[in-house]
Every structure is written in C-alpha cells, then in structure tokens.
Protein backbone atom coordinates (compact mmCIF):
# COMPACT_ATOMS: atom_id res chain seq x y z
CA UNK A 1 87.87 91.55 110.22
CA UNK A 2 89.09 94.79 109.82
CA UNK A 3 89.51 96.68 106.82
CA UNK A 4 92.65 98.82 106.00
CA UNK A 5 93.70 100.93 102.64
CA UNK A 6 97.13 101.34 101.52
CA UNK A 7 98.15 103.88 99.42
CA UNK A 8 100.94 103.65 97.67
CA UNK A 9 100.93 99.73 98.26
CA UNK A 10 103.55 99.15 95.52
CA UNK A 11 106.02 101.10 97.01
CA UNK A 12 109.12 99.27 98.81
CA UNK A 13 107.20 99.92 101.97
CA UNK A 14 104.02 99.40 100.84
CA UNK A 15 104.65 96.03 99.61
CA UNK A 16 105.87 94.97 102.52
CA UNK A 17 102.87 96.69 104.90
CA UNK A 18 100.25 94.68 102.57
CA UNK A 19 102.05 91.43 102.86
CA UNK A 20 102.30 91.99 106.93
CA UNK A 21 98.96 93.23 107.06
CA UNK A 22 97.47 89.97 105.16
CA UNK A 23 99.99 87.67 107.05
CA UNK A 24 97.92 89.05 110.24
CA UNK A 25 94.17 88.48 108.62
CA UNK A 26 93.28 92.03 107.73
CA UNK A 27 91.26 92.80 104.77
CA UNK A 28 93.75 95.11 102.48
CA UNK A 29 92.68 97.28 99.91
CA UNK A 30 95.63 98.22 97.84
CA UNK A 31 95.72 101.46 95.68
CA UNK A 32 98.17 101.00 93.15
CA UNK A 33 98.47 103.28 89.31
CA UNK A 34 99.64 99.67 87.81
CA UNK A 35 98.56 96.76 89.44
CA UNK A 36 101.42 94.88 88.09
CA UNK A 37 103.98 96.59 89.99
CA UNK A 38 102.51 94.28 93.12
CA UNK A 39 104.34 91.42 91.32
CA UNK A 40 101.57 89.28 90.95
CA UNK A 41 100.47 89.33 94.71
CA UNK A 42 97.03 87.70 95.11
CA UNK A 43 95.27 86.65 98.41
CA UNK A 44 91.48 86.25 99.26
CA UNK A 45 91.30 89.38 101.97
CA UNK A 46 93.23 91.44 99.02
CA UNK A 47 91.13 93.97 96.66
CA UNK A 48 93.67 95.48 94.38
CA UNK A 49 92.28 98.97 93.48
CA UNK A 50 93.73 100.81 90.65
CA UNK A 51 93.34 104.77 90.30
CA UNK A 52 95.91 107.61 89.81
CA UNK A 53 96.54 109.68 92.76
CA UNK A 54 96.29 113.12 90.53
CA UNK A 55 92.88 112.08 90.12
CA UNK A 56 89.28 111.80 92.83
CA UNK A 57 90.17 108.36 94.60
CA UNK A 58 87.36 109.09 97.25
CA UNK A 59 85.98 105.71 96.31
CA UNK A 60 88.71 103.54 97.50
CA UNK A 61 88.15 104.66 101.16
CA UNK A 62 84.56 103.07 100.79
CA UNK A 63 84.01 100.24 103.61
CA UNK A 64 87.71 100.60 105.21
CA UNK A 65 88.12 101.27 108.39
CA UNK A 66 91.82 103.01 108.41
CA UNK A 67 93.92 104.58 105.88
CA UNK A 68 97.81 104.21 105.60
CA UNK A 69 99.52 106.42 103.26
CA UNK A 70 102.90 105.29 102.42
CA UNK A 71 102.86 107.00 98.77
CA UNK A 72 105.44 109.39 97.36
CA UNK A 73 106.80 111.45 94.33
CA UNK A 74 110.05 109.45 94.15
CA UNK A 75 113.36 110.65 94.11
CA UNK A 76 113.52 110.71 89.96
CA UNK A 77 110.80 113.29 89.78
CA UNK A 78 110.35 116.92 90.37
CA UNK A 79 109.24 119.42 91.99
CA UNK A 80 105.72 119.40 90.24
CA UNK A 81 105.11 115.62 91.46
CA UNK A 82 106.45 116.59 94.77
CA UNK A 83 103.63 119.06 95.23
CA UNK A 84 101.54 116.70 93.78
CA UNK A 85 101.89 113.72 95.31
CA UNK A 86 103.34 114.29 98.50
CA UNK A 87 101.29 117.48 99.14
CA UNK A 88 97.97 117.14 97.46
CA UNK A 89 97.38 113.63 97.25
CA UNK A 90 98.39 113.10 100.91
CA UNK A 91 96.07 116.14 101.49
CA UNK A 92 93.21 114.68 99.67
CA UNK A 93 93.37 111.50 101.36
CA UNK A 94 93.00 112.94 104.33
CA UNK A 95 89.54 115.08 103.16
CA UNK A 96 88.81 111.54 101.69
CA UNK A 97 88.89 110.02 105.05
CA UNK A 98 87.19 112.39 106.90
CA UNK A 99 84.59 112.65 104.97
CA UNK A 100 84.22 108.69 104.80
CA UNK A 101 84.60 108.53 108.83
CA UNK A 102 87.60 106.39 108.92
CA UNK A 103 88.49 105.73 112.35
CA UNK A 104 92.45 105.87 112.26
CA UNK A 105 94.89 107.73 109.96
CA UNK A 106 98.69 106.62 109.31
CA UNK A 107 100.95 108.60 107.69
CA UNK A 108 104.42 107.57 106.74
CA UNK A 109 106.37 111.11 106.46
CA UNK A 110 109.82 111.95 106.80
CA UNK A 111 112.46 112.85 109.90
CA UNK A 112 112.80 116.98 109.34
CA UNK A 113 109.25 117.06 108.19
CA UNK A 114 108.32 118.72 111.86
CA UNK A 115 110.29 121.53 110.86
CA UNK A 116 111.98 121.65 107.59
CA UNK A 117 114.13 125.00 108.13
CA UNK A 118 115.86 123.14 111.17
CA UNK A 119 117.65 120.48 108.15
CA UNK A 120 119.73 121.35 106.21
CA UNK A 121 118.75 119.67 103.55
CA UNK A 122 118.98 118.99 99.38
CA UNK A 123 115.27 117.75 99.56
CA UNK A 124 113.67 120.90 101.48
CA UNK A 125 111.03 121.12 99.35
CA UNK A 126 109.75 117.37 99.68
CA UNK A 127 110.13 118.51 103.68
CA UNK A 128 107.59 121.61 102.98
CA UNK A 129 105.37 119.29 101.30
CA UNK A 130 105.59 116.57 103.92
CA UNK A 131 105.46 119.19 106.63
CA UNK A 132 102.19 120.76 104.88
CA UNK A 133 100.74 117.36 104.30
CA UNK A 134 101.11 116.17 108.21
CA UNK A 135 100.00 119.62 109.67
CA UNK A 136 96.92 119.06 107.41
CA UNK A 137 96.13 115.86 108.88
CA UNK A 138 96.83 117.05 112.78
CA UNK A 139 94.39 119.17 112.14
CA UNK A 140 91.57 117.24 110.53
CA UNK A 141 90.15 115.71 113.79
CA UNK A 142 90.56 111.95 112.53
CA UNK A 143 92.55 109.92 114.87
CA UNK A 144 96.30 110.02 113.53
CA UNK A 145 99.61 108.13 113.86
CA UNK A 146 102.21 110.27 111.43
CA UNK A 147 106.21 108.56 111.66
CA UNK A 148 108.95 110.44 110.33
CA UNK A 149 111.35 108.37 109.44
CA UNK A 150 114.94 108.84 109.19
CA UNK A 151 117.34 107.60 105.96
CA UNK A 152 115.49 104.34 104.47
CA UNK A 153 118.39 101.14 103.99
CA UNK A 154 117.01 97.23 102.61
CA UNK A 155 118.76 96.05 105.19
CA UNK A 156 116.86 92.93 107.31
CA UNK A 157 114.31 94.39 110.00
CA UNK A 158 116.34 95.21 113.33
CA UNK A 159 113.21 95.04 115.18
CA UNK A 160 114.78 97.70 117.68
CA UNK A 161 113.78 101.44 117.04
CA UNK A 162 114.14 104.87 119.06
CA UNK A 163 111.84 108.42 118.58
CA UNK A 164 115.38 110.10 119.67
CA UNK A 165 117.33 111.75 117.14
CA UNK A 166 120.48 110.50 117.09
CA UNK A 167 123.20 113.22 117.18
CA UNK A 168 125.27 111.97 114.31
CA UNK A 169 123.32 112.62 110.53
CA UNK A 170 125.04 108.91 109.52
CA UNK A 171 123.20 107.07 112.21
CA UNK A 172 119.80 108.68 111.11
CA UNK A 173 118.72 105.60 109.54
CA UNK A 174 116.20 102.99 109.60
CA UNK A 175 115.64 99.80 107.81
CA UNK A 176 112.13 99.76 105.47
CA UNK A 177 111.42 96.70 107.04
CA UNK A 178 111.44 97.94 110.66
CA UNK A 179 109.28 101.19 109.06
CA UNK A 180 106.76 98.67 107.80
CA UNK A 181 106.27 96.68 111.07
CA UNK A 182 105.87 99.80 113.29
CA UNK A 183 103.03 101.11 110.61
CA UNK A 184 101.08 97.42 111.26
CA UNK A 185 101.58 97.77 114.90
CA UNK A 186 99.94 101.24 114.84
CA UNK A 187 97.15 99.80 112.68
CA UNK A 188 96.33 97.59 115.07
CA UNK A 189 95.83 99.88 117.99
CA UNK A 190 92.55 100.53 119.19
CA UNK A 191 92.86 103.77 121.55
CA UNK A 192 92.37 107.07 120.89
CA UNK A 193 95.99 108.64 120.91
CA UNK A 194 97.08 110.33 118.39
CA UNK A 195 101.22 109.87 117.80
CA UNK A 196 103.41 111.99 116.22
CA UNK A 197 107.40 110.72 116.20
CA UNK A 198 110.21 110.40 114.33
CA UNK A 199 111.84 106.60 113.94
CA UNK A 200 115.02 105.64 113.62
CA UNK A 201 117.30 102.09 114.41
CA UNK A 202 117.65 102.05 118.19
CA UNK A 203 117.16 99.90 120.89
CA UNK A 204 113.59 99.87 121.94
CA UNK A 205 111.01 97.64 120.99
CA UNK A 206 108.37 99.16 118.38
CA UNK A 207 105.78 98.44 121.27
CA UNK A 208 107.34 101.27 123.26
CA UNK A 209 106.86 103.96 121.35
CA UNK A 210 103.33 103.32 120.73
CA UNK A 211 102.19 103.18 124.67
C-alpha cells in the first residue's frame, strides 16, 4: 500500500486530496496545525500528524513514500507568513524529502509562478515565493510534479482541464475539485517524468496532461 503525506491536508484542497486519496486505498498521513480543522475525518489508512510548519517537521516524512504539498499562507495574512509558509516551509519540505528519499514530489503552486514579472499581479510577492519555492524543488533531484493552477472556484469538478493559458484573465480558472483529482492522478504515477504545467478548466482529460 503506498504511503503519501499531505501537507496542508486541512486546506480546501487538501481535504479533498486526503478523502480521494483514502477513497483509492492509500495510506495518508495528514499534517495539519489543528487536527480539528479535518472535521472529524477518521479512517484506518489515516495518521493525522499535528506539527506547525514554522517549526522541524522532518519526522512526518518518516515511512512515506511521496510528499504533496498543498499548504499556504492564506489570503488574510501577510507578507511575513507568505515568506514563511509558502517559501520556507515549501522549501523545507523539499530538504525534508530528500533527505528521507521520497520517491515523488507534488507541489500545488500557482499559474504566474513560472515567471512572476510576466503577471501583473496584486499578489506578486506570493508569486516570488511560489516561484522560489518550485525552482527549489526542480532543482533538488527528487522526482517532481509542480501544477500551477489558475483562479480556484467551489464549483463541482469539470473533470476537463488544459496546460494552455487561456487568452482571456476571466477564463483563468479552475475548480478545487478538478485541482485535487489531477494531484491523485499524479500520485499515482509510477515513471520517472518530472511535470511542470499550469492547469486550468479546458477540455482534456486530466490523463492527458500527465502522458
């Protein structure tokens, strides 16, 4: 059975990840600050692990086989967290997972991450810290999926998605559903590519982009 950490598992996305990921027999470790912001989720392949992201979670990589890092800042913080979290902790994860030989890496970032001066955008500096957090990982030699994401909307899973940036800034948008499902299909891939894309609502089948 394999064995896969989320971080940031009570997230909107997060949630949603661990419930697909245990709906598909993985074994899930969730890292969580509060463990009752998972709403009381319990399951027998689910270790809830509780530790602040500011601080050394090395340990919760221990026995997993892949990492998926879905944490961030939020959009009521500022710019400290954003360094914090979306830079450092991302960054540390990745050291984490090196060092603990993880086989696979997935990184939920943001569209405009690949080059924030080309946006613009309000929220440059989460970009720089998103941008700083994936270049980090492309260049740690672990095995890597990163998916920059467009807008995020709770609408129902479309389950049709495109890399290509659409040319109008309205239609940059993707549901948090259909971001969740393409993170468990790149769990569950066993090659050796390493992916780097942005995602928004299209009209491909998640299984295309990951070929």
């Amino acid at each position: 059975m394999k064995s896969v950490l989320v971080i940031g598992a009570s997230g909107q996305i997060g949630k949603m990840v661990v419930q697909k990921l245990l709906d598909q027999d993985y074994r899930v470790r969730a890292m969580v600050r509060d463990a009752n912001k998972l709403g009381g989720l319990n399951h027998p392949n689910l270790d809830i692990f509780e530790k602040d992201l500011e601080s050394d979670f090395f340990q919760a990589f221990q026995g997993m086989d892949s990492v998926i890092f879905t944490a961030g800042s939020g959009g009521s913080t500022g710019p400290d967290k954003t360094l914090l979290i979306d830079l450092w902790a991302a960054r540390n994860a990745v050291e984490y997972a090196v060092r603990a030989k993880l086989a696979h890496f997935i990184m939920v970032s943001a569209v405009g991450a690949g080059d924030p001066d080309a946006i613009d955008s309000e929220i440059k500096p989460y970009l720089v810290a998103k941008h700083m957090a994936d270049k980090h990982l492309i260049s740690a030699g672990i095995r890597h999926t990163i998916l920059r994401p467009g807008s995020l909307t709770d609408d129902p899973a479309t389950g049709k998605v495109t890399s290509k940036r659409p040319d109008s800034r309205d239609a940059m948008k993707i549901t948090r559903e259909d971001v969740a499902d393409m993170v468990v299909l790149a769990t569950g891939k066993e090659d050796d590519t390493n992916r780097v894309f942005e995602l928004f609502e299209g009209n491909q089948s998640p299984e295309d982009l990951l070929v």
